[in-house]
PDB file of N, CA and C in Angstrom:
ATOM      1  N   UNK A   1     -79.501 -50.643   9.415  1.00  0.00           N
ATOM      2  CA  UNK A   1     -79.101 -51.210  10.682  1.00  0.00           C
ATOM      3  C   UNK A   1     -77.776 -51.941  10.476  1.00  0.00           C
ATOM      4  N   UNK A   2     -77.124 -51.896  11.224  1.00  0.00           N
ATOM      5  CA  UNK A   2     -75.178 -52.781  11.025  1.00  0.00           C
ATOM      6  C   UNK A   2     -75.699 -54.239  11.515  1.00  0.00           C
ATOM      7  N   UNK A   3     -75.033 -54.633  10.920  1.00  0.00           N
ATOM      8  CA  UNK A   3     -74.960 -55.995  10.719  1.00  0.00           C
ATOM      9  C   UNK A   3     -75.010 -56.860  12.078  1.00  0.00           C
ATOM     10  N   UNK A   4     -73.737 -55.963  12.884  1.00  0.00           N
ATOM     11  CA  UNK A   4     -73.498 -56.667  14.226  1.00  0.00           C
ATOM     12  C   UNK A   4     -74.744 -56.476  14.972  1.00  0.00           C
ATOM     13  N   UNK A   5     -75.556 -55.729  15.218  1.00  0.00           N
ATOM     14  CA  UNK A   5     -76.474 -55.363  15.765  1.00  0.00           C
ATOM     15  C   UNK A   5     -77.736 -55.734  15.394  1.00  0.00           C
ATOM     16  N   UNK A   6     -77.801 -56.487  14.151  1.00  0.00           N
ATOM     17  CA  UNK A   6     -78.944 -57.029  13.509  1.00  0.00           C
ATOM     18  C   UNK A   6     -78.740 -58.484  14.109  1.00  0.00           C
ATOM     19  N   UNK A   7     -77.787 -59.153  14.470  1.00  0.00           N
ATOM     20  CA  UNK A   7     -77.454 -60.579  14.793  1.00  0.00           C
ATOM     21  C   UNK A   7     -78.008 -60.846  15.925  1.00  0.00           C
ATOM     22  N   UNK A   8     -77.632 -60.018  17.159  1.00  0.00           N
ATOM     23  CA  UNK A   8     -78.272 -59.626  17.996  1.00  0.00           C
ATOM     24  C   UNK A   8     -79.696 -59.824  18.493  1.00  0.00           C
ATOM     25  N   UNK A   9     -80.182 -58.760  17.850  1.00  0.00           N
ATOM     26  CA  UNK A   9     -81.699 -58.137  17.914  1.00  0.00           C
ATOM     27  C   UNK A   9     -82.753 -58.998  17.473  1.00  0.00           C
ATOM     28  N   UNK A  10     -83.412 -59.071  18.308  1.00  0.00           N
ATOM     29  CA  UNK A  10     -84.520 -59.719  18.789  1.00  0.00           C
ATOM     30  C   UNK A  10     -85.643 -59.135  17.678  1.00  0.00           C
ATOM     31  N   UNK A  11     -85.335 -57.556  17.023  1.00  0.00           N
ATOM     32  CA  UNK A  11     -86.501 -57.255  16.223  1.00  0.00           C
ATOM     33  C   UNK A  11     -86.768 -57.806  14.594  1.00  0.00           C
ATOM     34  N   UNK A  12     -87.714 -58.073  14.171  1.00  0.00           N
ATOM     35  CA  UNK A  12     -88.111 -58.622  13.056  1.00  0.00           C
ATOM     36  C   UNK A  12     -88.681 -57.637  12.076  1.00  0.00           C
ATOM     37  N   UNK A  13     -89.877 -57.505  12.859  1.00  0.00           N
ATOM     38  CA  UNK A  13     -90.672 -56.362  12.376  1.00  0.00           C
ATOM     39  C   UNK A  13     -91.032 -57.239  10.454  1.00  0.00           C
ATOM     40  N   UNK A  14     -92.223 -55.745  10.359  1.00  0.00           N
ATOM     41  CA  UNK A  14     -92.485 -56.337   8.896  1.00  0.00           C
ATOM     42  C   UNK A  14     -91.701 -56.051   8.046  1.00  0.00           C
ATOM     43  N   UNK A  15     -92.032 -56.330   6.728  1.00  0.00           N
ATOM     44  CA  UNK A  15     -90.994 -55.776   5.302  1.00  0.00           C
ATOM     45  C   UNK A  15     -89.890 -56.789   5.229  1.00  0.00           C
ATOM     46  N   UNK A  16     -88.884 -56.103   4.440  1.00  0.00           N
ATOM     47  CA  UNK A  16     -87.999 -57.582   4.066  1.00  0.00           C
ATOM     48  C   UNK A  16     -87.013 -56.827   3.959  1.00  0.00           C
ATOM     49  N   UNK A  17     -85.640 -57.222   4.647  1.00  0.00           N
ATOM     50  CA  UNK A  17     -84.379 -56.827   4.901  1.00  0.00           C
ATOM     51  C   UNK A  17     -83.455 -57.473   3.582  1.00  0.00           C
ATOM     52  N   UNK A  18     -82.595 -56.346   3.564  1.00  0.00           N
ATOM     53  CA  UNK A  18     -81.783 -56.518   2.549  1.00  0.00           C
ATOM     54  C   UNK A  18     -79.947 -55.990   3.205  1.00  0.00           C
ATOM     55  N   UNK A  19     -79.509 -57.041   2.852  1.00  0.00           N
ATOM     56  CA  UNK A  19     -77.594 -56.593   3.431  1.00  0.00           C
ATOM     57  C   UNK A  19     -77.160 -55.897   1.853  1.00  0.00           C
ATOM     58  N   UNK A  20     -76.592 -54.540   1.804  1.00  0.00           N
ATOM     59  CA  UNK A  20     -75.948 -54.050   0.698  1.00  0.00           C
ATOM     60  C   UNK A  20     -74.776 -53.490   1.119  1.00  0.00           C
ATOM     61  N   UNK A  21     -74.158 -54.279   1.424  1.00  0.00           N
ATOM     62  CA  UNK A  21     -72.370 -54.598   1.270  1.00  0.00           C
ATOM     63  C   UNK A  21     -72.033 -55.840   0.269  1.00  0.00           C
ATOM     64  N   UNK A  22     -71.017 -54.947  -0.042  1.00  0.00           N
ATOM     65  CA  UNK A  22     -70.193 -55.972  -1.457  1.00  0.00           C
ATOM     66  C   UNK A  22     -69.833 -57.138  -0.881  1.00  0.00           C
ATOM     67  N   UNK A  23     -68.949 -57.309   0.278  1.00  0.00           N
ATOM     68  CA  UNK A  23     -68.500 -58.339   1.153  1.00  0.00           C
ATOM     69  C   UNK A  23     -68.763 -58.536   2.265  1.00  0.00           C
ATOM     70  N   UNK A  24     -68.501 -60.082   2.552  1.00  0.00           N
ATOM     71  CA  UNK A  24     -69.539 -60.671   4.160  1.00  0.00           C
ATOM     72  C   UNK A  24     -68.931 -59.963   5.103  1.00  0.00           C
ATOM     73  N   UNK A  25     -70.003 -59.654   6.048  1.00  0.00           N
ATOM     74  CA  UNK A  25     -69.567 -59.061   7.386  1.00  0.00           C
ATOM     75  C   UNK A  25     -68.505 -59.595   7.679  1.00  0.00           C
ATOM     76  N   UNK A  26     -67.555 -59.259   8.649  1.00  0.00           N
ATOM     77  CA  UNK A  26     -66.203 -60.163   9.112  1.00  0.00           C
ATOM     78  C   UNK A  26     -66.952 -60.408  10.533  1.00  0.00           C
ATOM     79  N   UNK A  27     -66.764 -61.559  10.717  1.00  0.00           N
ATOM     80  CA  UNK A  27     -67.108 -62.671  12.137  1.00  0.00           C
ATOM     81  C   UNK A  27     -68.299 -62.897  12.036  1.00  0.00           C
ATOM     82  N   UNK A  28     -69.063 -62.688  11.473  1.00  0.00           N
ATOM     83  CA  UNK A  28     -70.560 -63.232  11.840  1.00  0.00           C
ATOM     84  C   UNK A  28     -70.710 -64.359  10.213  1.00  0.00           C
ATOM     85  N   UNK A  29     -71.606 -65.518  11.165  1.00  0.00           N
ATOM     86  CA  UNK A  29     -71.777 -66.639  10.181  1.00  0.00           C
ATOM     87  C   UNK A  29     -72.941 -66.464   9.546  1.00  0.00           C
ATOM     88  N   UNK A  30     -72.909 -66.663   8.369  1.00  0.00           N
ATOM     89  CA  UNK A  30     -74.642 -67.003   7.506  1.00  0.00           C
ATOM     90  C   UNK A  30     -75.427 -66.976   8.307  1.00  0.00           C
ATOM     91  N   UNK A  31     -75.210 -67.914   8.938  1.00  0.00           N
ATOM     92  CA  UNK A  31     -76.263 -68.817  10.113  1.00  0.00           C
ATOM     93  C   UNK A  31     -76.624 -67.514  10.887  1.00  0.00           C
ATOM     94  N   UNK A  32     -76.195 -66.041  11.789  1.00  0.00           N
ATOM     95  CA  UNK A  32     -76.422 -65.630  12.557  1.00  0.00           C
ATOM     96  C   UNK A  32     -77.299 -64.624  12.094  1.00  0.00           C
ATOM     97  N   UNK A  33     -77.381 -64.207  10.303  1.00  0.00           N
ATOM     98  CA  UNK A  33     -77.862 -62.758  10.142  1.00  0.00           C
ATOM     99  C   UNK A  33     -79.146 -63.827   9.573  1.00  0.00           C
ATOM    100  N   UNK A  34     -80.400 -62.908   9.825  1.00  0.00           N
ATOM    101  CA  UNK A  34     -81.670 -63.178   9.292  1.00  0.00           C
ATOM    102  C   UNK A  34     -81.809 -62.137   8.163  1.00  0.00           C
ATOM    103  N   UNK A  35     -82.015 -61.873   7.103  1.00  0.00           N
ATOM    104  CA  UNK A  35     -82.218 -61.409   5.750  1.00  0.00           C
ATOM    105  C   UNK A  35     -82.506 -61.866   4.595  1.00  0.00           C
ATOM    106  N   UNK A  36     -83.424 -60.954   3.823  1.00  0.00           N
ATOM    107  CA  UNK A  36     -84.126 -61.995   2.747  1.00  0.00           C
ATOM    108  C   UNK A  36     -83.353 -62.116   1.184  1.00  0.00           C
ATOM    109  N   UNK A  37     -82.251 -60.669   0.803  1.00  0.00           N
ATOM    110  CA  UNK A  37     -81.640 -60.891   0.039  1.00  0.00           C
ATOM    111  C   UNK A  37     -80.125 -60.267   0.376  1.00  0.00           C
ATOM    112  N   UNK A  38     -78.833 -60.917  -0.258  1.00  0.00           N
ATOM    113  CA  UNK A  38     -77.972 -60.405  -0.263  1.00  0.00           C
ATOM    114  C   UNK A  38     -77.357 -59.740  -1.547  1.00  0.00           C
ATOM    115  N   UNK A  39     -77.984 -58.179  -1.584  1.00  0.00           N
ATOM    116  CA  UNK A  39     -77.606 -57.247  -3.014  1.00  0.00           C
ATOM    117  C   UNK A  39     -76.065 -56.749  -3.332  1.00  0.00           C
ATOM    118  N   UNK A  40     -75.194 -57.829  -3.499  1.00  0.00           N
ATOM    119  CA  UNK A  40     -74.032 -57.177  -3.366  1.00  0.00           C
ATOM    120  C   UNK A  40     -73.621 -56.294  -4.441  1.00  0.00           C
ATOM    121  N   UNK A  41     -74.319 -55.973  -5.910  1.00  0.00           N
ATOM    122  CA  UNK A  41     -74.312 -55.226  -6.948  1.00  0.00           C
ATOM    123  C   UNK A  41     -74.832 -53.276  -6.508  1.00  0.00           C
ATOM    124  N   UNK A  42     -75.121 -53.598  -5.348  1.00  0.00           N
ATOM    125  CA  UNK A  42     -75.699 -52.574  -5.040  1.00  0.00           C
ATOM    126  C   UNK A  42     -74.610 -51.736  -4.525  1.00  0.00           C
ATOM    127  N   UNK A  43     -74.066 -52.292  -3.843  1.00  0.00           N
ATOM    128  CA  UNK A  43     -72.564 -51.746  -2.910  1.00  0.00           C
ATOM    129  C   UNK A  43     -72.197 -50.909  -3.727  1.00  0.00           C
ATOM    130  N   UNK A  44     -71.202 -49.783  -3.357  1.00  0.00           N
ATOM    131  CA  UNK A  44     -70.271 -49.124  -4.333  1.00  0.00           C
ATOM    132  C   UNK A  44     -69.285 -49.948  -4.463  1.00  0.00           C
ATOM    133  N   UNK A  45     -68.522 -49.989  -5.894  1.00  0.00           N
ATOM    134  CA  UNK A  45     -67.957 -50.632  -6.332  1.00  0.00           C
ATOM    135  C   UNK A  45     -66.782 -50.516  -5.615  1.00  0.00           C
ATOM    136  N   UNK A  46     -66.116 -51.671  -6.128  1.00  0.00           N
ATOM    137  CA  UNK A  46     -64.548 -51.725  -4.997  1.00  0.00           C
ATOM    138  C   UNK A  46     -63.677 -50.689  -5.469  1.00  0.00           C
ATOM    139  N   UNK A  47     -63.345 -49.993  -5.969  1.00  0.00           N
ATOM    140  CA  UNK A  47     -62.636 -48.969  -6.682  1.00  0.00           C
ATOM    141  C   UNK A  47     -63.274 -47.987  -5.531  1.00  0.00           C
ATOM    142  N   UNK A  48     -64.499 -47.387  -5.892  1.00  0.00           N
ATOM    143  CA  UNK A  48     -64.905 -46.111  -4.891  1.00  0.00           C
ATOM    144  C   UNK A  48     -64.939 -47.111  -3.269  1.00  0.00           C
ATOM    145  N   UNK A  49     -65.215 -47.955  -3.163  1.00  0.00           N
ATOM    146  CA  UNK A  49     -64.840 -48.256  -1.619  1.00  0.00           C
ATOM    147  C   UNK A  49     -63.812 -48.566  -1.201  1.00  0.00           C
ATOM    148  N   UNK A  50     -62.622 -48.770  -1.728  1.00  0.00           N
ATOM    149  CA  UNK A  50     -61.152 -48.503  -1.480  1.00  0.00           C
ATOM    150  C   UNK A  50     -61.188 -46.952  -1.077  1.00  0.00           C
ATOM    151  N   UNK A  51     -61.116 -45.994  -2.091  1.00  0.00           N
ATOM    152  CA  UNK A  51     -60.968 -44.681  -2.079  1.00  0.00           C
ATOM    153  C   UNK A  51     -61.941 -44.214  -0.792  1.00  0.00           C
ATOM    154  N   UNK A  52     -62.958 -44.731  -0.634  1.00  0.00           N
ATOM    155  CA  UNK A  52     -63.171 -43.959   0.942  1.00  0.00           C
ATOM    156  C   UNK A  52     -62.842 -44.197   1.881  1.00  0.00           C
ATOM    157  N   UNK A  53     -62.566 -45.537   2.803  1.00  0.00           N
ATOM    158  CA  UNK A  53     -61.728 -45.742   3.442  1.00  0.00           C
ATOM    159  C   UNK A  53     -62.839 -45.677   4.538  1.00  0.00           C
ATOM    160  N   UNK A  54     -63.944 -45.216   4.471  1.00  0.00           N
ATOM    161  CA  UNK A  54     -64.873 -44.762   5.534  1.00  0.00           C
ATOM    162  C   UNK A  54     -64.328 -43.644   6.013  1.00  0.00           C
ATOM    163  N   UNK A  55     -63.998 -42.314   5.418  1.00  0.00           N
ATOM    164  CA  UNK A  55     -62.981 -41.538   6.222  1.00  0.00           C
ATOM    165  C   UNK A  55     -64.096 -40.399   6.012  1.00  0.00           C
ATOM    166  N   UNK A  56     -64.984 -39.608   6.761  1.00  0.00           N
ATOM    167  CA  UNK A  56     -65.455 -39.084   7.323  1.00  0.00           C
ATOM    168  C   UNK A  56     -65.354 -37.493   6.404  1.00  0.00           C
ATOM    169  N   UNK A  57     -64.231 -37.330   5.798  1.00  0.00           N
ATOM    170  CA  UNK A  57     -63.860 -36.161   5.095  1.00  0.00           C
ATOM    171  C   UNK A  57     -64.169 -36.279   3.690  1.00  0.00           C
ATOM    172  N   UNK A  58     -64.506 -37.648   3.409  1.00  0.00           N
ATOM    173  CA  UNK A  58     -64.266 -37.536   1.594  1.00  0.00           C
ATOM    174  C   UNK A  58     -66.044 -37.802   1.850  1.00  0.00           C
ATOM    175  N   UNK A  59     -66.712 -37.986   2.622  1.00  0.00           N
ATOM    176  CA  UNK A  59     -68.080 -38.279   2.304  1.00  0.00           C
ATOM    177  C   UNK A  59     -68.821 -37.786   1.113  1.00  0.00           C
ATOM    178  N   UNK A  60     -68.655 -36.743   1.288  1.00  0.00           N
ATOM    179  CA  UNK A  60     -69.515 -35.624   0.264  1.00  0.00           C
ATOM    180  C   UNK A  60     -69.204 -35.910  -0.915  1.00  0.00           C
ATOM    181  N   UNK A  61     -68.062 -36.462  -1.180  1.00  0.00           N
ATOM    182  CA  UNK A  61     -67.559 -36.960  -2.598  1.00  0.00           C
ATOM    183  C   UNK A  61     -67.867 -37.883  -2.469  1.00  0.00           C
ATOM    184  N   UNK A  62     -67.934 -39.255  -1.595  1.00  0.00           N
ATOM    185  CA  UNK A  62     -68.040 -40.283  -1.727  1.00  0.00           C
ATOM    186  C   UNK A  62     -69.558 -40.418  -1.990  1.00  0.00           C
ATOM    187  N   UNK A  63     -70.303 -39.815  -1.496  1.00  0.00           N
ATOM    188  CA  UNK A  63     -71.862 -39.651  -1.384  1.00  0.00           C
ATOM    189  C   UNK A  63     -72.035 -39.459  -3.391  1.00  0.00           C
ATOM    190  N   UNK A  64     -71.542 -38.530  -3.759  1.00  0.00           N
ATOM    191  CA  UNK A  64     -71.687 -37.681  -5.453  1.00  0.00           C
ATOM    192  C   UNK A  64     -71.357 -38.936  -6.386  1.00  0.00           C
ATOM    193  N   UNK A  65     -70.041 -39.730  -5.628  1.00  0.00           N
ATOM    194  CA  UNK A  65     -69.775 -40.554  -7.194  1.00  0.00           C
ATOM    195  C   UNK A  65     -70.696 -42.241  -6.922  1.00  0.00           C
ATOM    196  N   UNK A  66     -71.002 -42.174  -5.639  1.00  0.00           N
ATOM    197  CA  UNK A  66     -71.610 -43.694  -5.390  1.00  0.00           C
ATOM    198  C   UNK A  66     -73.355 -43.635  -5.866  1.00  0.00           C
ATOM    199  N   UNK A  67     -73.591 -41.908  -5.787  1.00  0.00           N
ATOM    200  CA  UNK A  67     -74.723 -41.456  -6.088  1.00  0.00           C
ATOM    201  C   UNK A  67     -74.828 -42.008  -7.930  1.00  0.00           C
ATOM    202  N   UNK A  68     -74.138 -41.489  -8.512  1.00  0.00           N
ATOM    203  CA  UNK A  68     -73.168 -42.131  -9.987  1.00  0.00           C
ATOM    204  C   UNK A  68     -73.348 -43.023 -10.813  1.00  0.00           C
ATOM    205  N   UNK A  69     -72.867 -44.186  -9.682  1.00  0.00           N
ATOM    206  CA  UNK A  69     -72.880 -45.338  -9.902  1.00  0.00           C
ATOM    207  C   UNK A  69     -74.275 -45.615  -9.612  1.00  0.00           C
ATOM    208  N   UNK A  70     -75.295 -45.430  -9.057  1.00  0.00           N
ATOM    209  CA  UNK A  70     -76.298 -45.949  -8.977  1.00  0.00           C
ATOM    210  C   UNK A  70     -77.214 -45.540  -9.831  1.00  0.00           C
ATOM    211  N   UNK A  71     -76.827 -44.162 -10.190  1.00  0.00           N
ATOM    212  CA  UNK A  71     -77.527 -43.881 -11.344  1.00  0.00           C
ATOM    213  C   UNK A  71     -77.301 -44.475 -12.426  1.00  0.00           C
ATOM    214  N   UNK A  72     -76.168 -44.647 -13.196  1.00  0.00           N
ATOM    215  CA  UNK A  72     -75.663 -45.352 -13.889  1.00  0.00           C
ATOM    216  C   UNK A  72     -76.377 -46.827 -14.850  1.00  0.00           C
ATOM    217  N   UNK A  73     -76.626 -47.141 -13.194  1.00  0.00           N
ATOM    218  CA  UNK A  73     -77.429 -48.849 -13.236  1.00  0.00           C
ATOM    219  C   UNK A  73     -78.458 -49.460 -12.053  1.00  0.00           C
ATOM    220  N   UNK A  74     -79.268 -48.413 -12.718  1.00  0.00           N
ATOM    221  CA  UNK A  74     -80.817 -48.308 -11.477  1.00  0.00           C
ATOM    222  C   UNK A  74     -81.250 -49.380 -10.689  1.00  0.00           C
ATOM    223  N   UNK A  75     -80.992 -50.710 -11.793  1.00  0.00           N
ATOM    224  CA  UNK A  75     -81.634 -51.496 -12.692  1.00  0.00           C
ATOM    225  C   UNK A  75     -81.069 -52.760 -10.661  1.00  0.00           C
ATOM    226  N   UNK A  76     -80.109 -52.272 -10.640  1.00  0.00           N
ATOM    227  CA  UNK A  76     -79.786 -52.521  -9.371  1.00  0.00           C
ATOM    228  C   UNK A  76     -80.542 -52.844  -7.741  1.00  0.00           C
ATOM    229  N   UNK A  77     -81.450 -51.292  -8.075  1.00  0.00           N
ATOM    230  CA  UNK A  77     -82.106 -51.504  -7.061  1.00  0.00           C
ATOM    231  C   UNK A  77     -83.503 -51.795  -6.761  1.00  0.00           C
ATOM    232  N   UNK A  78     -83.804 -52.566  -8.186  1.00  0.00           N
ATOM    233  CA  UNK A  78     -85.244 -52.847  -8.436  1.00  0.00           C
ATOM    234  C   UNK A  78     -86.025 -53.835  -7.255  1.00  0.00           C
ATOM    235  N   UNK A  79     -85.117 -54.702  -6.737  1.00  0.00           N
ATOM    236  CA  UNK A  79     -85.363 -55.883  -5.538  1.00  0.00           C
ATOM    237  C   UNK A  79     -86.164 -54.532  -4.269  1.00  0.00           C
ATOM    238  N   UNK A  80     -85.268 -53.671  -3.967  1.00  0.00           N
ATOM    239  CA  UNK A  80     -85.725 -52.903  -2.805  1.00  0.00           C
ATOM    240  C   UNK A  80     -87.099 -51.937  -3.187  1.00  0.00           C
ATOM    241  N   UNK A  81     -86.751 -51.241  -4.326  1.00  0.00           N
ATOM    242  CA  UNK A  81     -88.189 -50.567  -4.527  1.00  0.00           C
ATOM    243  C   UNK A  81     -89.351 -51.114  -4.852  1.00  0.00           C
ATOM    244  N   UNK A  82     -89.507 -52.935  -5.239  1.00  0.00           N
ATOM    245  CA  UNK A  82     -90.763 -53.592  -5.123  1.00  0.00           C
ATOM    246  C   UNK A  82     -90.699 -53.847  -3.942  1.00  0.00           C
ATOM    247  N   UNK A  83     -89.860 -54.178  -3.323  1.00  0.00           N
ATOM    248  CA  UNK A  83     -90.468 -54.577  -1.618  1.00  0.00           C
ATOM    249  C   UNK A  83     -90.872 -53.069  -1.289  1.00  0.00           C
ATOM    250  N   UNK A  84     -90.177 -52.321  -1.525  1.00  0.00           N
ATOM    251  CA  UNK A  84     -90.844 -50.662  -0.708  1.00  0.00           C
ATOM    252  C   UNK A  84     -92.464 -50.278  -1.374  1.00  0.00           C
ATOM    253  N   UNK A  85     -92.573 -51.112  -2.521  1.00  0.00           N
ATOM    254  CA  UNK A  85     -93.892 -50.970  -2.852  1.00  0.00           C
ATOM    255  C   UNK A  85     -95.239 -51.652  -1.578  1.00  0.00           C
ATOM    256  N   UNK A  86     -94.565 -53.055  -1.367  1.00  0.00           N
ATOM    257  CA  UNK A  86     -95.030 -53.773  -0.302  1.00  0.00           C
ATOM    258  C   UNK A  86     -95.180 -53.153   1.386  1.00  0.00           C
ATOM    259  N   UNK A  87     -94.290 -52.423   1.553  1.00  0.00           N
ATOM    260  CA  UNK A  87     -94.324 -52.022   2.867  1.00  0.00           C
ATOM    261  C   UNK A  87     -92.622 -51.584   3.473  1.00  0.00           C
ATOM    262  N   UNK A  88     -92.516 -51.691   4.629  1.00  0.00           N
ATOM    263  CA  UNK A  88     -90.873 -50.985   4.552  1.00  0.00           C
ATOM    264  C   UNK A  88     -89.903 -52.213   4.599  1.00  0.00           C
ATOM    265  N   UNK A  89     -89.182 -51.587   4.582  1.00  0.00           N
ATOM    266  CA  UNK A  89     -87.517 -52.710   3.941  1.00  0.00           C
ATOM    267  C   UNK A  89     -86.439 -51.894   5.242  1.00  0.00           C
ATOM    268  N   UNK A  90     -85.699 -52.918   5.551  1.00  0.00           N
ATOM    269  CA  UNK A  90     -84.386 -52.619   6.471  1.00  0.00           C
ATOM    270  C   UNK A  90     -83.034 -52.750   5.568  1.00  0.00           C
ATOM    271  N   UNK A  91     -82.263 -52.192   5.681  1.00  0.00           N
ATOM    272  CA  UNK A  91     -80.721 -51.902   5.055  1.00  0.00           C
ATOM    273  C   UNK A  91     -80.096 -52.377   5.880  1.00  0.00           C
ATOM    274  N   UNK A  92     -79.034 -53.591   5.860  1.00  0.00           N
ATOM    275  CA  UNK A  92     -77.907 -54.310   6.843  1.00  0.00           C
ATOM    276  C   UNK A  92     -76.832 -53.871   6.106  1.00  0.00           C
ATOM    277  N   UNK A  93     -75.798 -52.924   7.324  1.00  0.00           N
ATOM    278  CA  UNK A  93     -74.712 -52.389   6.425  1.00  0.00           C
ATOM    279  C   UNK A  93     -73.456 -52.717   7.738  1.00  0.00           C
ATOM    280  N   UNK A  94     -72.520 -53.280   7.279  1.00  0.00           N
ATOM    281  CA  UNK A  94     -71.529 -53.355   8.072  1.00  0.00           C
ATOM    282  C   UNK A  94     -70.257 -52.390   8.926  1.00  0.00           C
ATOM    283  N   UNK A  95     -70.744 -50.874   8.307  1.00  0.00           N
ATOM    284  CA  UNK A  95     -69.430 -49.884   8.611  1.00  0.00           C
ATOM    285  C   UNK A  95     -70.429 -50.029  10.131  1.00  0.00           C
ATOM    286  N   UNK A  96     -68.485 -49.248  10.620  1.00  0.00           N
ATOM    287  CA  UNK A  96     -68.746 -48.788  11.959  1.00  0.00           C
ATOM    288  C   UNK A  96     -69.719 -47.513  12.419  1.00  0.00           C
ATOM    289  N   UNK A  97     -69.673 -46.557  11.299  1.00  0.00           N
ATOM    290  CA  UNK A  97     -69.928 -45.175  11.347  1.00  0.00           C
ATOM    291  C   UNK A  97     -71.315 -45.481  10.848  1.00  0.00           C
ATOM    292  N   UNK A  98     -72.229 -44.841  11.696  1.00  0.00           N
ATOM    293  CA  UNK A  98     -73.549 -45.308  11.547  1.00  0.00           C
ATOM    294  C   UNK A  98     -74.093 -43.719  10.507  1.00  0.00           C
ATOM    295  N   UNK A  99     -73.096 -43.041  10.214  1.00  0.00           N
ATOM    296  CA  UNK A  99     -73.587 -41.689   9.443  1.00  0.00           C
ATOM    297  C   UNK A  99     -72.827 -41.289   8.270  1.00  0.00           C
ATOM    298  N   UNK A 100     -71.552 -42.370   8.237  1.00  0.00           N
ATOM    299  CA  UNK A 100     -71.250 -41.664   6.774  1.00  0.00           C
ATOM    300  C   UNK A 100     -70.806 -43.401   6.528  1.00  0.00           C
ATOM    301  N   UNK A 101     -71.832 -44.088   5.538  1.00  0.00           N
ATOM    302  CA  UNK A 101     -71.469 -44.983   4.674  1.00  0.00           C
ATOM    303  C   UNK A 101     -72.550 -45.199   3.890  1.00  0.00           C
ATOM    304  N   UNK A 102     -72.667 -46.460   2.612  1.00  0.00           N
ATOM    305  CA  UNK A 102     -73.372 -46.554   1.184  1.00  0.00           C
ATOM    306  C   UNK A 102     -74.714 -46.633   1.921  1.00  0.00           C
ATOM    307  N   UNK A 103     -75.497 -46.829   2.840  1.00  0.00           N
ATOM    308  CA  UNK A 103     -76.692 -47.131   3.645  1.00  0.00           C
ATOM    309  C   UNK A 103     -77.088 -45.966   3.884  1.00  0.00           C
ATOM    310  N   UNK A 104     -76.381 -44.862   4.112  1.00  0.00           N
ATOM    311  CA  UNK A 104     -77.084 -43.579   3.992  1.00  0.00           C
ATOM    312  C   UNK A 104     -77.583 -43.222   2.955  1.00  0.00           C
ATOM    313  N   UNK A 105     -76.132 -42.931   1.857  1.00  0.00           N
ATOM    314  CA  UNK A 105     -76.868 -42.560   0.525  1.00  0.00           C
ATOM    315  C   UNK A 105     -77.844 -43.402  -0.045  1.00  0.00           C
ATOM    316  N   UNK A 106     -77.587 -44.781  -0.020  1.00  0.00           N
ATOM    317  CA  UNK A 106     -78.376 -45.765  -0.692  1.00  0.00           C
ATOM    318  C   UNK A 106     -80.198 -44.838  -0.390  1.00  0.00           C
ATOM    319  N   UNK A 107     -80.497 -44.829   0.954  1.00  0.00           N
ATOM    320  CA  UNK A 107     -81.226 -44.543   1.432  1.00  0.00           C
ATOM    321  C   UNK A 107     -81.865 -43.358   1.066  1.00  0.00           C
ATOM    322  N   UNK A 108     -81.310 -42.606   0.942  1.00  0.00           N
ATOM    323  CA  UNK A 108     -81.651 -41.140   0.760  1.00  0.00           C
ATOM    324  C   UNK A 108     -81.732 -40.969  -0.899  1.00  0.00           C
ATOM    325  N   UNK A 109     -81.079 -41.999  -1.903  1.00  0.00           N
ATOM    326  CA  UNK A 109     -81.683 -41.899  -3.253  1.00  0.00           C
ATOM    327  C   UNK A 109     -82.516 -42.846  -3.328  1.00  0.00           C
ATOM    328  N   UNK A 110     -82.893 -43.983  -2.455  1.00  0.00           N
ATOM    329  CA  UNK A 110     -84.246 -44.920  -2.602  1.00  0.00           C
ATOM    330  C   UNK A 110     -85.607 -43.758  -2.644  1.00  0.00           C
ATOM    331  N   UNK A 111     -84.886 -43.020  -1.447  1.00  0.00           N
ATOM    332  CA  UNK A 111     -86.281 -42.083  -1.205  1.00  0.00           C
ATOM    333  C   UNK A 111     -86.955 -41.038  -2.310  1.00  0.00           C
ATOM    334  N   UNK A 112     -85.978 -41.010  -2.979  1.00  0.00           N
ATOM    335  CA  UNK A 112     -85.785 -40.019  -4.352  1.00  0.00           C
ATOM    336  C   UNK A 112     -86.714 -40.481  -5.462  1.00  0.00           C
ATOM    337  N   UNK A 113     -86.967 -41.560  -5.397  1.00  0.00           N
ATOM    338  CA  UNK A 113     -87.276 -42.139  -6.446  1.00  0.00           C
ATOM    339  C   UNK A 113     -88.809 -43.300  -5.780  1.00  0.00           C
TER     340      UNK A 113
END
C-alpha cells in the first residue's frame, strides 16, 4: 500500500505493517503513518535505486538485480516472514507507480519462500 494512502485510511486490519523504503516518505510526518517497523535494509540499495529512476522500462532488470540483492542477504527479511508466520503483513511503499517498484518484487520473493 503507498504511503500517502496509508495516512489516510481508516483501515487497520490484522497483521503488522512494515514501510520498505530506504528513505522517509516526502511530506508526511512520523506522526501521520501507523506502522510497526521501519525496514530500511530491505530497500534496494541506493546504487540500484538511482539506476531505476522508477522508469517503467528497466523493470525487468530492476526486478533481476534487486531480486540479487535480496538474495544476497536474506537475513534482511526475517522481521516480515515471522510476522507472515503470524498472519498477514502490509508493505508501505512510497513510489507513485503502484506496479513497477521494490513492493512488488519484495512481494513476489516473500511469497517464494
Amino acid at each position: 500500500m503507498r504511503t500517502y494512502d496509508a495516512r489516510h485510511s481508516q483501515e487497520s486490519g490484522p497483521g503488522r505493517t512494515f514501510l520498505v523504503d530506504r528513505l522517509w516518505p516526502r511530506g508526511i510526518a512520523k506522526t501521520e503513518l501507523a506502522f510497526d517497523s521501519w525496514l530500511k535494509d530491505i530497500a534496494p540499495s541506493t546504487q540500484l535505486r538511482t539506476w531505476f529512476g522508477h522508469d517503467p522500462a528497466k523493470f525487468d532488470q530492476f526486478r533481476a538485480r534487486y531480486r540479487a540483492e535480496l538474495d544476497a542477504d536474506p537475513a534482511v527479511a526475517a522481521p516480515i516472514l515471522n510476522a507472515l508466520a503470524d498472519g498477514p503483513v502490509r508493505l508501505l511503499f512510497s513510489a507513485k507507480d503502484t506496479a513497477h517498484n521494490q513492493a512488488v518484487v519484495l512481494k513476489e520473493w516473500l511469497l517464494e519462500r
